[in-house]
N, C-alpha and C. Protein backbone atom coordinates (compact mmCIF):
# COMPACT_ATOMS: atom_id res chain seq x y z
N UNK A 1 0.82 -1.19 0.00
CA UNK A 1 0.00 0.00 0.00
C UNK A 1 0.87 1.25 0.00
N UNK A 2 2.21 1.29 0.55
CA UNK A 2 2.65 2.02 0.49
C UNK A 2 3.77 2.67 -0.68
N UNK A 3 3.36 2.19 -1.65
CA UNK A 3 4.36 2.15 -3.12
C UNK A 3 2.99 2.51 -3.77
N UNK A 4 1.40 2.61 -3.43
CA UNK A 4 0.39 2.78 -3.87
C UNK A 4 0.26 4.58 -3.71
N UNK A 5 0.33 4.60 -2.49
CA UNK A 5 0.62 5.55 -1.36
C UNK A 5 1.38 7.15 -2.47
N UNK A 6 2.77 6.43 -2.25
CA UNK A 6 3.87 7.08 -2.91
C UNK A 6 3.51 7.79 -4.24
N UNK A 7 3.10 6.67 -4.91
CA UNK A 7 3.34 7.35 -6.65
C UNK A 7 1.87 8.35 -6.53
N UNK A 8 0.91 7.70 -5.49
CA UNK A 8 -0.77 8.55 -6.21
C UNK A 8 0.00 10.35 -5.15
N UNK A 9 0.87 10.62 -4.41
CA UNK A 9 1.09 11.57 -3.82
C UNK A 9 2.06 12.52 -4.83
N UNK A 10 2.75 11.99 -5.81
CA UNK A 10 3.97 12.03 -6.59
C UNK A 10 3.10 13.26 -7.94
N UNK A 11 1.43 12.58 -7.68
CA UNK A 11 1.08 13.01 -9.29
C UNK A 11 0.01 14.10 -8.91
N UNK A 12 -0.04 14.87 -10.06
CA UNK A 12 -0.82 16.22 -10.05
C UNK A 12 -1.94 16.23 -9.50
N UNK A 13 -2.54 17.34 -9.33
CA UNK A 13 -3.81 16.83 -9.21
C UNK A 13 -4.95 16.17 -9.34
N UNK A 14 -5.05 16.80 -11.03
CA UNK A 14 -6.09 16.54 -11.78
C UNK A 14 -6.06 14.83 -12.22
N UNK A 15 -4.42 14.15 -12.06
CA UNK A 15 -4.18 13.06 -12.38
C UNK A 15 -4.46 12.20 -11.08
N UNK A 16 -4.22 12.96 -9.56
CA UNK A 16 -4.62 12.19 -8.68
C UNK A 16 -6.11 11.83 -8.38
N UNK A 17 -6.88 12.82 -8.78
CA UNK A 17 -7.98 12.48 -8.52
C UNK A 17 -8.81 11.70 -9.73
N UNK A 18 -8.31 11.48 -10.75
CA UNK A 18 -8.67 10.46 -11.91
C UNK A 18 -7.95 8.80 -10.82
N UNK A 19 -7.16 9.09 -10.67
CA UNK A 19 -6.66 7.36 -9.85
C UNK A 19 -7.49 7.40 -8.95
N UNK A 20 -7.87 8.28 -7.97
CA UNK A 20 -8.39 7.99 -7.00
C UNK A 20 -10.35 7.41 -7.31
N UNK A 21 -10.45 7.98 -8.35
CA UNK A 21 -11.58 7.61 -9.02
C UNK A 21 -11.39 6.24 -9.44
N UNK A 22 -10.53 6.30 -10.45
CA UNK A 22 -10.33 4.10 -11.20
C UNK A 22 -10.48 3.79 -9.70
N UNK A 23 -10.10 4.16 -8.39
CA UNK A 23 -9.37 2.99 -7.27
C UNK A 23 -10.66 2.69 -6.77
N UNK A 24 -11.46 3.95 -6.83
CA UNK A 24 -13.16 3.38 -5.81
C UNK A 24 -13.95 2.91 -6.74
N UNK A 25 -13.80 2.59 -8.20
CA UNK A 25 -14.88 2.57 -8.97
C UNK A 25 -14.33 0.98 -9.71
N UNK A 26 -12.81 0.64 -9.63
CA UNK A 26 -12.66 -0.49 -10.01
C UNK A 26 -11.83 -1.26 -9.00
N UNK A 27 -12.07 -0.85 -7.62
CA UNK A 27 -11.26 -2.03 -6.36
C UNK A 27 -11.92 -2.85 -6.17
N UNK A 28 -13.54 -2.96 -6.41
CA UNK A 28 -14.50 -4.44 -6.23
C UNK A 28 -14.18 -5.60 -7.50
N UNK A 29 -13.88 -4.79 -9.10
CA UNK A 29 -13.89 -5.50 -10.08
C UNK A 29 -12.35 -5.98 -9.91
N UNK A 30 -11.54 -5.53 -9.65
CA UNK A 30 -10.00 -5.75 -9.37
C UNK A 30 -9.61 -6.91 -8.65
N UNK A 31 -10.51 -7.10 -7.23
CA UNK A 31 -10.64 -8.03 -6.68
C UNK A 31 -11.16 -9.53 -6.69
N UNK A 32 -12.04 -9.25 -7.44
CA UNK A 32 -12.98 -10.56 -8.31
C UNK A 32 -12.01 -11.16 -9.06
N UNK A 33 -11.38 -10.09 -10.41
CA UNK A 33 -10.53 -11.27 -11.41
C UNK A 33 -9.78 -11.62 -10.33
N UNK A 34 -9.08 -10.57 -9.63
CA UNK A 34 -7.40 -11.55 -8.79
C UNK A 34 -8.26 -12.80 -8.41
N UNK A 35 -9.05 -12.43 -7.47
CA UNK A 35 -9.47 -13.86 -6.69
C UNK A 35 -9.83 -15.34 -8.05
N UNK A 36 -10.19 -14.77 -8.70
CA UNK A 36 -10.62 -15.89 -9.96
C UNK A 36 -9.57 -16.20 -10.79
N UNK A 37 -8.26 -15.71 -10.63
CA UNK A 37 -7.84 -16.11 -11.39
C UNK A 37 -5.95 -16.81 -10.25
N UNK A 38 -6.52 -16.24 -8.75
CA UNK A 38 -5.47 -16.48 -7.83
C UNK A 38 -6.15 -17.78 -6.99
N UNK A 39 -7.04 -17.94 -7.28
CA UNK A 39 -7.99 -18.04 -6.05
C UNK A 39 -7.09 -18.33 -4.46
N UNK A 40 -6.75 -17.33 -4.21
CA UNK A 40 -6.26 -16.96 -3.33
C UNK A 40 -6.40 -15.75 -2.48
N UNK A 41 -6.46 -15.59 -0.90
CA UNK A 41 -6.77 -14.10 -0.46
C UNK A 41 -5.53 -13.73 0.13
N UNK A 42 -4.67 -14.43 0.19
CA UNK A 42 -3.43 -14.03 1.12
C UNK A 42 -2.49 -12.84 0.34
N UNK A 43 -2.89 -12.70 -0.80
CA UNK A 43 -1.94 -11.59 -1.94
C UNK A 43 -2.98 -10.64 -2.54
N UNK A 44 -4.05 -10.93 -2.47
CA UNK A 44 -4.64 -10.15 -3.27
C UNK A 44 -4.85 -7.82 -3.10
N UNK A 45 -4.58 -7.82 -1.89
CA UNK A 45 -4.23 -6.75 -1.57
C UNK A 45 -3.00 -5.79 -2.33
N UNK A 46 -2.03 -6.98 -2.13
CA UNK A 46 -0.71 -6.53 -2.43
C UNK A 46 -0.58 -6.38 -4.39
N UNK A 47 -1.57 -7.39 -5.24
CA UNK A 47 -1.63 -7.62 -6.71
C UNK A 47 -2.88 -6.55 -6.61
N UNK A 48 -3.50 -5.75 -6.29
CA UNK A 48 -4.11 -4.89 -6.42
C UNK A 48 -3.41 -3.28 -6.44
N UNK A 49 -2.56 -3.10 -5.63
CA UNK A 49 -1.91 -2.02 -5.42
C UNK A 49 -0.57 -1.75 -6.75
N UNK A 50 -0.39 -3.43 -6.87
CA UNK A 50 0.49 -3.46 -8.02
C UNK A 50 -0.46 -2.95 -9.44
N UNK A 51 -0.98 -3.49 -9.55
CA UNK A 51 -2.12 -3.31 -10.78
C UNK A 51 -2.79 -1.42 -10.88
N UNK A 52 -2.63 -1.31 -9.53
CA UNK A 52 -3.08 0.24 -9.89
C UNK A 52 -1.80 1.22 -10.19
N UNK A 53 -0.87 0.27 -9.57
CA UNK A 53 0.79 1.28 -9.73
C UNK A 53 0.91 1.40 -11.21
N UNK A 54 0.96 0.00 -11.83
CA UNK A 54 0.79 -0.07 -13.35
C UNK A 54 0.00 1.00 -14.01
N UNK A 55 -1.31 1.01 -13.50
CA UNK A 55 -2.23 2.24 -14.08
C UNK A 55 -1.72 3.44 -14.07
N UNK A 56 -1.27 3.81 -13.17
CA UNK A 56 -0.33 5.62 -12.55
C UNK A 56 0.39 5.78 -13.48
N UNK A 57 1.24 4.21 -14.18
CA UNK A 57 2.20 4.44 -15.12
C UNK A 57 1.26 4.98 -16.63
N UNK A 58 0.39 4.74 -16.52
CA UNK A 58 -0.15 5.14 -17.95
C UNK A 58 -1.76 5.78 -17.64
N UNK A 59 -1.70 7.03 -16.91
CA UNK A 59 -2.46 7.80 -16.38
C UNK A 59 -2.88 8.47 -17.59
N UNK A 60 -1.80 9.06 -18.47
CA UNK A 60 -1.96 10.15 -19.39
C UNK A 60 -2.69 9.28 -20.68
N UNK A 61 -2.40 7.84 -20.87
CA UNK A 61 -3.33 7.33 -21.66
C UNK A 61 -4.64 6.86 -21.71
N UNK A 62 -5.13 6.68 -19.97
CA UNK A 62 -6.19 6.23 -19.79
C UNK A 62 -7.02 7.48 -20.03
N UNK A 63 -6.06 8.73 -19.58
CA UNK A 63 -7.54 9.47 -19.76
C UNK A 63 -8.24 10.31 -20.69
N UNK A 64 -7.48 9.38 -22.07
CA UNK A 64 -8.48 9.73 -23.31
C UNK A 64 -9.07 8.59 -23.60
N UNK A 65 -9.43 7.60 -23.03
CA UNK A 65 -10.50 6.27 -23.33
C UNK A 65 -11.67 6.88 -22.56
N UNK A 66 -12.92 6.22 -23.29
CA UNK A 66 -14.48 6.44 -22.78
C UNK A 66 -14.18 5.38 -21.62
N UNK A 67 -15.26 5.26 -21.41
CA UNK A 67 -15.82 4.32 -19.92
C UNK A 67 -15.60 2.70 -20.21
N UNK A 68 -15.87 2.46 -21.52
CA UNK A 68 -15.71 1.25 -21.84
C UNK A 68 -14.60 0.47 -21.96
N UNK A 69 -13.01 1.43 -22.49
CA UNK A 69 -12.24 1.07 -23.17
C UNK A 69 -11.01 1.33 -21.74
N UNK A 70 -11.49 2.22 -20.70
CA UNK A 70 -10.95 2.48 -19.23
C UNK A 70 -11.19 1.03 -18.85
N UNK A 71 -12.66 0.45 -19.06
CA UNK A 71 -12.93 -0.61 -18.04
C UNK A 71 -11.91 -1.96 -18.83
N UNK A 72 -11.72 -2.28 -19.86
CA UNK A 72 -10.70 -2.85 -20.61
C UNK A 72 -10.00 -3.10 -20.26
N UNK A 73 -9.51 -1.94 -20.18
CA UNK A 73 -7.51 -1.61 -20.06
C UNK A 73 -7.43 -2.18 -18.14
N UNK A 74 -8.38 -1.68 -17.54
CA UNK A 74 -8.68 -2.08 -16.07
C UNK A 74 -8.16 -3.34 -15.83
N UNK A 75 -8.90 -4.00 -16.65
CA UNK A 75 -9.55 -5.17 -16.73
C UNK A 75 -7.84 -6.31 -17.18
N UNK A 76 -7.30 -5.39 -18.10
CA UNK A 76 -6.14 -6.36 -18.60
C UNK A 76 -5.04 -6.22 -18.19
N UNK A 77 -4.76 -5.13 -17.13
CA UNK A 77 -3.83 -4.84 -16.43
C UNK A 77 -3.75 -5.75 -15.44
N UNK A 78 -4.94 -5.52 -14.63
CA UNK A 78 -5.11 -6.66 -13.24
C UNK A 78 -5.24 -7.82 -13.53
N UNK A 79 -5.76 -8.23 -14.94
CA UNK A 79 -5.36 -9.70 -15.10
C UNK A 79 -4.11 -10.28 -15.50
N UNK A 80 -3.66 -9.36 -16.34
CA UNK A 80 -1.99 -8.89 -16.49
C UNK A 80 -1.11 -9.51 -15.25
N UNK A 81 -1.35 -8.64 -14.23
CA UNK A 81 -0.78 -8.70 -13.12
C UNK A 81 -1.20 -9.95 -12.55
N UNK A 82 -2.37 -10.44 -12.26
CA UNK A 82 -2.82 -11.87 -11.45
C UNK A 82 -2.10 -12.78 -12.68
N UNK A 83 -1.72 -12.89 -13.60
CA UNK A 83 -1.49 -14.24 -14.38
C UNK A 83 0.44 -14.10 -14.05
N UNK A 84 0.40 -12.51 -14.13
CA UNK A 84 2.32 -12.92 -13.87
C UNK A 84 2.59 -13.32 -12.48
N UNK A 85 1.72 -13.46 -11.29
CA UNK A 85 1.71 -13.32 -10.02
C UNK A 85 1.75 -15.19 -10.06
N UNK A 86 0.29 -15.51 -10.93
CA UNK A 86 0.37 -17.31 -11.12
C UNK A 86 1.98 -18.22 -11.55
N UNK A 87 2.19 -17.83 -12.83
CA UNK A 87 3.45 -17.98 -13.52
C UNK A 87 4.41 -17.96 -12.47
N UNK A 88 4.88 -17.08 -11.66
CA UNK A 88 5.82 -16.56 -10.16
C UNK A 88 5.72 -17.92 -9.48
N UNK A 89 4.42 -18.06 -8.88
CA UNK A 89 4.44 -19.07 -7.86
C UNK A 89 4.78 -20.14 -8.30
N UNK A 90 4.57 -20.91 -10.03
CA UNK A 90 4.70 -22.05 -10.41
C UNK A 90 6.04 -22.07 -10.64
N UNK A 91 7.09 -21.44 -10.64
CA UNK A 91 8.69 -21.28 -10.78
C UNK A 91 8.52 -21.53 -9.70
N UNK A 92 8.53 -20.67 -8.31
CA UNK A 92 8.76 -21.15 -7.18
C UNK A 92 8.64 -22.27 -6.31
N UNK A 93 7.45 -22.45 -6.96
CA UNK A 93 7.09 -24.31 -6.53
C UNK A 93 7.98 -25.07 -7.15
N UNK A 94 8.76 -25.36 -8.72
CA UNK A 94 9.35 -25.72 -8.90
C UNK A 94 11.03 -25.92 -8.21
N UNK A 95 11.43 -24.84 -7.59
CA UNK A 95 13.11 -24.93 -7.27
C UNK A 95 12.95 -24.31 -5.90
N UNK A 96 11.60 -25.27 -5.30
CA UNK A 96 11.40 -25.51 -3.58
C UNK A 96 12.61 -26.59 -2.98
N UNK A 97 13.12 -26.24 -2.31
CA UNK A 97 14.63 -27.09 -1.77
C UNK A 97 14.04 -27.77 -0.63
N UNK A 98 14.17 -28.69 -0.77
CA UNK A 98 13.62 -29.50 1.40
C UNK A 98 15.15 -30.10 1.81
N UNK A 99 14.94 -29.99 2.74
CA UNK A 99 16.28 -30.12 3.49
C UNK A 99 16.14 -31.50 4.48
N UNK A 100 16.92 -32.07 4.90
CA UNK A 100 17.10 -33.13 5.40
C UNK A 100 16.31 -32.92 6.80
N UNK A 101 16.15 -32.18 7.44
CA UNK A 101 15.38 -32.02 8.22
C UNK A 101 13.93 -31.24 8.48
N UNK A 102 13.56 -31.43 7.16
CA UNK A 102 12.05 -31.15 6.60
C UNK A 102 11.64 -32.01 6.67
N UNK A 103 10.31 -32.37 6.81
CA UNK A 103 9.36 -33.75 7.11
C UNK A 103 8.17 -33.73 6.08
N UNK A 104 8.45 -34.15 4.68
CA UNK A 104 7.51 -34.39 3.41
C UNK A 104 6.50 -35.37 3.71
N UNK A 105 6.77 -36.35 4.92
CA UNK A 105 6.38 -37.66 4.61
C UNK A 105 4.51 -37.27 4.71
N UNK A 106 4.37 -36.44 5.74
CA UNK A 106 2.84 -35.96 5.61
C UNK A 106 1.95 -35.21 4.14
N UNK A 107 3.05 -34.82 3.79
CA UNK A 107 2.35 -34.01 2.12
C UNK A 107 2.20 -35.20 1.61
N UNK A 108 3.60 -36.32 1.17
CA UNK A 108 3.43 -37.95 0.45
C UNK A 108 2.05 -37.97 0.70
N UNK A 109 1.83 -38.63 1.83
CA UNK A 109 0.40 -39.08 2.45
C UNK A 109 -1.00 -38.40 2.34
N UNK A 110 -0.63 -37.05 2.51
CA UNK A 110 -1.99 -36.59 1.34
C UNK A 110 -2.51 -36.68 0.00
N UNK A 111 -0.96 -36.42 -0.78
CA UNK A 111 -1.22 -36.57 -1.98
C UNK A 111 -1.92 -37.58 -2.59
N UNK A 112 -1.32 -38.99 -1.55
CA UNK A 112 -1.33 -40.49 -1.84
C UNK A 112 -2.84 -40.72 -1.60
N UNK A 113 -3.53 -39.88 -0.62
CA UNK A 113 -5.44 -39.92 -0.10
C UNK A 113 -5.91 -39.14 -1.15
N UNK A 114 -5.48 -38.41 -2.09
CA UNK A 114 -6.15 -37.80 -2.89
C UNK A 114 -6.52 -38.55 -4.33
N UNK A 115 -7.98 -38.52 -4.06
CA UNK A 115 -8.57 -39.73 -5.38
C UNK A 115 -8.12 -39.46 -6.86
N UNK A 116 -7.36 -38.45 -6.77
CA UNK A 116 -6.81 -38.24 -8.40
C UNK A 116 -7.69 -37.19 -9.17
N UNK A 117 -9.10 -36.85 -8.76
CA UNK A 117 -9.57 -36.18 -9.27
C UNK A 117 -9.17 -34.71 -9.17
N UNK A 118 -8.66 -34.08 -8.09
CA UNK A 118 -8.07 -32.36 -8.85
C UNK A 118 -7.31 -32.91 -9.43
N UNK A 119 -6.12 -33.75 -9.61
CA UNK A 119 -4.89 -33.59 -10.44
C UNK A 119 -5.26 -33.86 -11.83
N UNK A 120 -6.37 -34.67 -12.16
CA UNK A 120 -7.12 -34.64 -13.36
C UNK A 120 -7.74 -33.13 -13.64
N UNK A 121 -8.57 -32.68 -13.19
CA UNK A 121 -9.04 -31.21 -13.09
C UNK A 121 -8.13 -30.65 -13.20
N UNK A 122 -7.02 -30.54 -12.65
CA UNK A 122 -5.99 -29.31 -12.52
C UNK A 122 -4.98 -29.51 -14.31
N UNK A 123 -4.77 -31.13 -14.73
CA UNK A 123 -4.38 -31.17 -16.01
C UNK A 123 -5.58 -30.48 -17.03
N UNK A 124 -6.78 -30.78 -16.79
CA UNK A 124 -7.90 -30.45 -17.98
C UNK A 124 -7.87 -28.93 -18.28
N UNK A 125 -7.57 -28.06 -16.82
CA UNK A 125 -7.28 -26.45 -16.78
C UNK A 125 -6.08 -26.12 -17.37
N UNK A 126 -5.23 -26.31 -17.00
CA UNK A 126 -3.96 -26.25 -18.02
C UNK A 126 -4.29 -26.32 -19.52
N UNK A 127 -4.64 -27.25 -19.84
CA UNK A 127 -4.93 -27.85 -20.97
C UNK A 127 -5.73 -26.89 -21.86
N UNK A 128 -7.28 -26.30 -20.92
CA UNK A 128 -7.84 -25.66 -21.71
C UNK A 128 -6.93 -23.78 -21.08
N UNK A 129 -6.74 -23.76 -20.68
CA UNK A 129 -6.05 -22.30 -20.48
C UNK A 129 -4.72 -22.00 -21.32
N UNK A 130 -3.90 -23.69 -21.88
CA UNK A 130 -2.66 -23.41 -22.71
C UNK A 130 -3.83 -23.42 -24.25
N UNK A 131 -4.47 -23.73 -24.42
CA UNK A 131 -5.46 -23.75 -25.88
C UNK A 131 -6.04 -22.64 -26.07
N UNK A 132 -6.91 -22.09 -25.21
CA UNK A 132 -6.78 -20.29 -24.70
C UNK A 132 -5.85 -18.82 -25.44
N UNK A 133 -5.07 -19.68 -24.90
CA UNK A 133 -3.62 -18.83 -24.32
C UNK A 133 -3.47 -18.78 -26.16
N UNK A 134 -3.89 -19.66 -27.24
CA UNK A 134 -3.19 -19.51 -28.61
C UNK A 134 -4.16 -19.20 -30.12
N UNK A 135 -5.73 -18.92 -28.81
CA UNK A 135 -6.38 -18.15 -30.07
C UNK A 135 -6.18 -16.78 -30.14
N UNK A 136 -6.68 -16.32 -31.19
CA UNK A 136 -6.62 -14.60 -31.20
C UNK A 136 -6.83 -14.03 -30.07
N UNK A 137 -6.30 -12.94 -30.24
CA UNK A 137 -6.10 -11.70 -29.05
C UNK A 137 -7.98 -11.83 -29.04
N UNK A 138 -8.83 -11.52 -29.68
CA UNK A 138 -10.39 -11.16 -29.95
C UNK A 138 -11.09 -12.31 -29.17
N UNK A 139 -10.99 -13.67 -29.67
CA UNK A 139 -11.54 -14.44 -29.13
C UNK A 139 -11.31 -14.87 -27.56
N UNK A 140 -9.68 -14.65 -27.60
CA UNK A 140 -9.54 -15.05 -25.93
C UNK A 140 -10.33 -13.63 -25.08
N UNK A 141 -10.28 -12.59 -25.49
CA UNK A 141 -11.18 -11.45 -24.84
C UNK A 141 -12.89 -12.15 -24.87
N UNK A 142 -12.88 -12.38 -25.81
CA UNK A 142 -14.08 -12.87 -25.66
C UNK A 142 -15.01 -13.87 -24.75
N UNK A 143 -13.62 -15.10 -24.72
CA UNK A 143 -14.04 -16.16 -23.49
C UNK A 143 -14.03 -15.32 -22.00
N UNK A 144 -13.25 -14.43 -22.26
CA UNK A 144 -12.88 -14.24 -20.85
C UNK A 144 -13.54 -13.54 -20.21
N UNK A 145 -14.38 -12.21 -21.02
CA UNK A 145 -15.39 -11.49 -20.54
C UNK A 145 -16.61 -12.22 -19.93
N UNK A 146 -16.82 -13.30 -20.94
CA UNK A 146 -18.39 -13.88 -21.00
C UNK A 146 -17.68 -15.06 -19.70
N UNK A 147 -16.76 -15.59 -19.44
CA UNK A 147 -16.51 -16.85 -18.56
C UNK A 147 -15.76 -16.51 -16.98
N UNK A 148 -15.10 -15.46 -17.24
CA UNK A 148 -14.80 -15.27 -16.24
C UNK A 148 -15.11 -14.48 -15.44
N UNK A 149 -15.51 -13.20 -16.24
CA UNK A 149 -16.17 -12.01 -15.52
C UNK A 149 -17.61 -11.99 -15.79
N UNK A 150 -17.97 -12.87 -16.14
CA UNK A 150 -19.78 -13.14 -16.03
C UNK A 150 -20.25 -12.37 -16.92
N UNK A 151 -19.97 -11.14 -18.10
CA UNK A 151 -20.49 -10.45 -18.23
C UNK A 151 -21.63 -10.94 -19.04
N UNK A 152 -23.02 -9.90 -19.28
CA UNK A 152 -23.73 -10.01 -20.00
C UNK A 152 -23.58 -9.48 -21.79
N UNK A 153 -24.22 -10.67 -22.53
CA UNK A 153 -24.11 -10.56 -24.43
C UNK A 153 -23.91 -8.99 -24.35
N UNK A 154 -24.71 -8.27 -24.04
CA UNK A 154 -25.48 -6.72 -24.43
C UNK A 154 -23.87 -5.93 -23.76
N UNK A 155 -23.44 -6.20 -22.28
CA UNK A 155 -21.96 -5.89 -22.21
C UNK A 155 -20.63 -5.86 -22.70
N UNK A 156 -20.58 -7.31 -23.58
CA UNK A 156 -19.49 -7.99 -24.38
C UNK A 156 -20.15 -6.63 -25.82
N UNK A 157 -20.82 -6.92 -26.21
CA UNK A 157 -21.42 -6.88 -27.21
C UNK A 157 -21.14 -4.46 -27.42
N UNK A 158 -21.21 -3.61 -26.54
CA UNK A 158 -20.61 -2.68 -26.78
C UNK A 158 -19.48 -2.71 -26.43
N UNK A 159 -18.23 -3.74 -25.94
CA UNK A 159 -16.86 -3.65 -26.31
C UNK A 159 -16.72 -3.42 -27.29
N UNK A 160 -16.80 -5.14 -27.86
CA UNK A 160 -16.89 -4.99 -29.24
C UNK A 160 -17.14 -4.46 -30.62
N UNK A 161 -18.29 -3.72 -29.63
CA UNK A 161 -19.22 -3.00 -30.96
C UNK A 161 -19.45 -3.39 -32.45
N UNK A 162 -19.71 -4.70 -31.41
CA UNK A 162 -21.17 -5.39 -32.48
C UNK A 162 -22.60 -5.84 -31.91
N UNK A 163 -23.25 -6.32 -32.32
CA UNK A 163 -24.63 -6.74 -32.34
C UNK A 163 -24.45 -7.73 -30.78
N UNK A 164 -25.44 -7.28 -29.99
CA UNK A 164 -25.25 -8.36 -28.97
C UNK A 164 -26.05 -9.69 -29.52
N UNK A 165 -26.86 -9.63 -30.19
CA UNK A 165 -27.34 -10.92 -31.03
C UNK A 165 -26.12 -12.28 -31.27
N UNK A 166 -25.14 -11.32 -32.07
CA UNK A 166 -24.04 -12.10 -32.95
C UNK A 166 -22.91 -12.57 -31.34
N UNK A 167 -22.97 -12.49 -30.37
CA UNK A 167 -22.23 -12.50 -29.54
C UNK A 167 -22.20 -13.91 -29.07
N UNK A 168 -23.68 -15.20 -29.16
CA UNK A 168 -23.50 -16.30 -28.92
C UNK A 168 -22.41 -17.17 -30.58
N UNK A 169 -22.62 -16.48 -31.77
CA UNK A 169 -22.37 -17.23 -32.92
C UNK A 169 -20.35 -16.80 -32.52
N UNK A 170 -20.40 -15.78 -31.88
CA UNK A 170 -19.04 -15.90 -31.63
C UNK A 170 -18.56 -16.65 -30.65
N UNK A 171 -18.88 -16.89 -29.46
CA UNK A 171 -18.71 -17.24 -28.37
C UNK A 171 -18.35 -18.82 -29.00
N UNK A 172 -19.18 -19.83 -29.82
CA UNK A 172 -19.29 -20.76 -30.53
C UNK A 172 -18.11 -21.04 -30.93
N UNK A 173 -17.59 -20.08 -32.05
CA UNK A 173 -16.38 -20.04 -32.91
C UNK A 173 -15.61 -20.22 -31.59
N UNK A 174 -15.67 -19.28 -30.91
CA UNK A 174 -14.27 -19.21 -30.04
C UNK A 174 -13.99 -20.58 -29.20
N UNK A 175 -15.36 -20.96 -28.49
CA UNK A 175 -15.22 -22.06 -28.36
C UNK A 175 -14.68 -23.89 -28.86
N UNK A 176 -15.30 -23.69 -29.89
CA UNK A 176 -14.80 -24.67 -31.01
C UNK A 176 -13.44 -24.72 -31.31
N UNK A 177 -12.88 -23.35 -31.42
CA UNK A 177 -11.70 -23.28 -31.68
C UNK A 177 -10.41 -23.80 -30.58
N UNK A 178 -10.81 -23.58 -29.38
CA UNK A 178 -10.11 -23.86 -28.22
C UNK A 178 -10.55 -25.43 -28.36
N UNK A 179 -11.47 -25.84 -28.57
CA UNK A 179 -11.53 -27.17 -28.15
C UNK A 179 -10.97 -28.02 -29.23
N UNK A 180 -10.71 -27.84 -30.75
CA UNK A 180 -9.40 -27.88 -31.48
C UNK A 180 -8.18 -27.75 -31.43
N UNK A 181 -8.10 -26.63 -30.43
CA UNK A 181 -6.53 -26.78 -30.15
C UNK A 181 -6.38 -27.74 -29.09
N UNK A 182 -7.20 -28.21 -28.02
CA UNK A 182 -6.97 -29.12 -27.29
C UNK A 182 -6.90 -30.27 -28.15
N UNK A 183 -7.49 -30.62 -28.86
CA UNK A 183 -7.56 -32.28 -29.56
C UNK A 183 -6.46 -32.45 -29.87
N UNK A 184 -5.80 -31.56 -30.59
CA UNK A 184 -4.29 -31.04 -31.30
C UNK A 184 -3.85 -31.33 -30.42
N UNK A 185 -3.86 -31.02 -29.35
CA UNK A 185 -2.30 -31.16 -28.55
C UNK A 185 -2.43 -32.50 -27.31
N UNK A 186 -3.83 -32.99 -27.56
CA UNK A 186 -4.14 -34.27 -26.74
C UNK A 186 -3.43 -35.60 -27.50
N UNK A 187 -3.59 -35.34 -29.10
CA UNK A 187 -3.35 -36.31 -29.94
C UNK A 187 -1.87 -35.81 -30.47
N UNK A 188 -1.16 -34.68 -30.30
CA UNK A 188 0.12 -34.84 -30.58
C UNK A 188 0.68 -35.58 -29.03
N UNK A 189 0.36 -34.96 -27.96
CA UNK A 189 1.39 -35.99 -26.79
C UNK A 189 0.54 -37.58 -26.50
N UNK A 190 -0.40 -37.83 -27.70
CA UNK A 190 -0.51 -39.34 -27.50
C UNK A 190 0.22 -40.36 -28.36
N UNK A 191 0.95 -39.23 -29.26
CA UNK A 191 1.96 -39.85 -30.22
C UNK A 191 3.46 -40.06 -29.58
């Protein structure tokens, strides 16, 4: 909070009170993606303050976007930030050191009670989030509005600025398409 603190004291007026506006008008939506995409509460404070520091950095660009294209940029910063925050921890989990006088044998033993089903779940997420991760910039906006942030057709639909009608025939495409790239890459590592 206090690197939050710093930079919103650092900037003009007219620029502080535009942050101080994004901070009360997008700290509920800020919090939702982190949590949905951390699901975690122990950081989410700290990836919030980061995510608005980011914003301070590009104050002078946000504030020629309308309402829609603010809530966007909002929107891809803090997810920005929650996905490099994910990525972080999975390095760190990787080149975790236990020491001879660490006692694993209780984690073994959970793992070993666990029916297999998250680690199935947790491969199927990967799976569909690396298939995701390789459609267009358009379509992955697209899953993500309508799947993760709940929004409504008629919401997606003035991002875009198209027809909220046409918003399920996309949603389709986008779908289909991810679930192609999964087959692809189910049936290349079954080779």
């Amino acid at each position: 909070m206090i690197g939050l603190l710093a930079a919103i004291t650092k900037l003009e007026e007219s620029d502080r009170a535009l942050v101080l506006d994004l901070y009360t008008n997008y700290y509920s939506l800020a919090r939702k993606i982190i949590f949905s995409i951390t699901h975690d509460n122990k950081d989410i404070e700290d990836l919030i303050n980061d995510a608005f520091i980011k914003l301070i950095e590009k104050i002078s660009l946000i504030r020629t976007f309308d309402s829609c294209k603010t809530t966007t940029y909002v929107v891809y910063t803090v997810r920005s930030i929650s996905i490099n925050y994910i990525k972080h921890k999975k390095v760190e989990k990787k080149h975790i050191f236990y020491s001879d006088d660490m006692d694993i044998a209780g984690d073994l033993s959970n793992l070993e009670n666990n029916s297999g089903y998250e680690l199935v779940r947790q491969e199927e997420l990967d799976l569909l989030s690396d298939a995701v991760s390789k459609l267009p910039q358009r379509k992955k906006d697209l899953l993500y509005f309508k799947y993760v942030l709940e929004m409504k057709d008629e919401e997606i639909a003035k991002i875009f600025e198209i027809a909220p009608n046409s918003i399920r025939q996309y949603l389709t495409r986008a779908r289909r398409d991810a679930k192609k790239l999964i087959q692809r890459e189910a049936s290349y590592n079954a080779k």
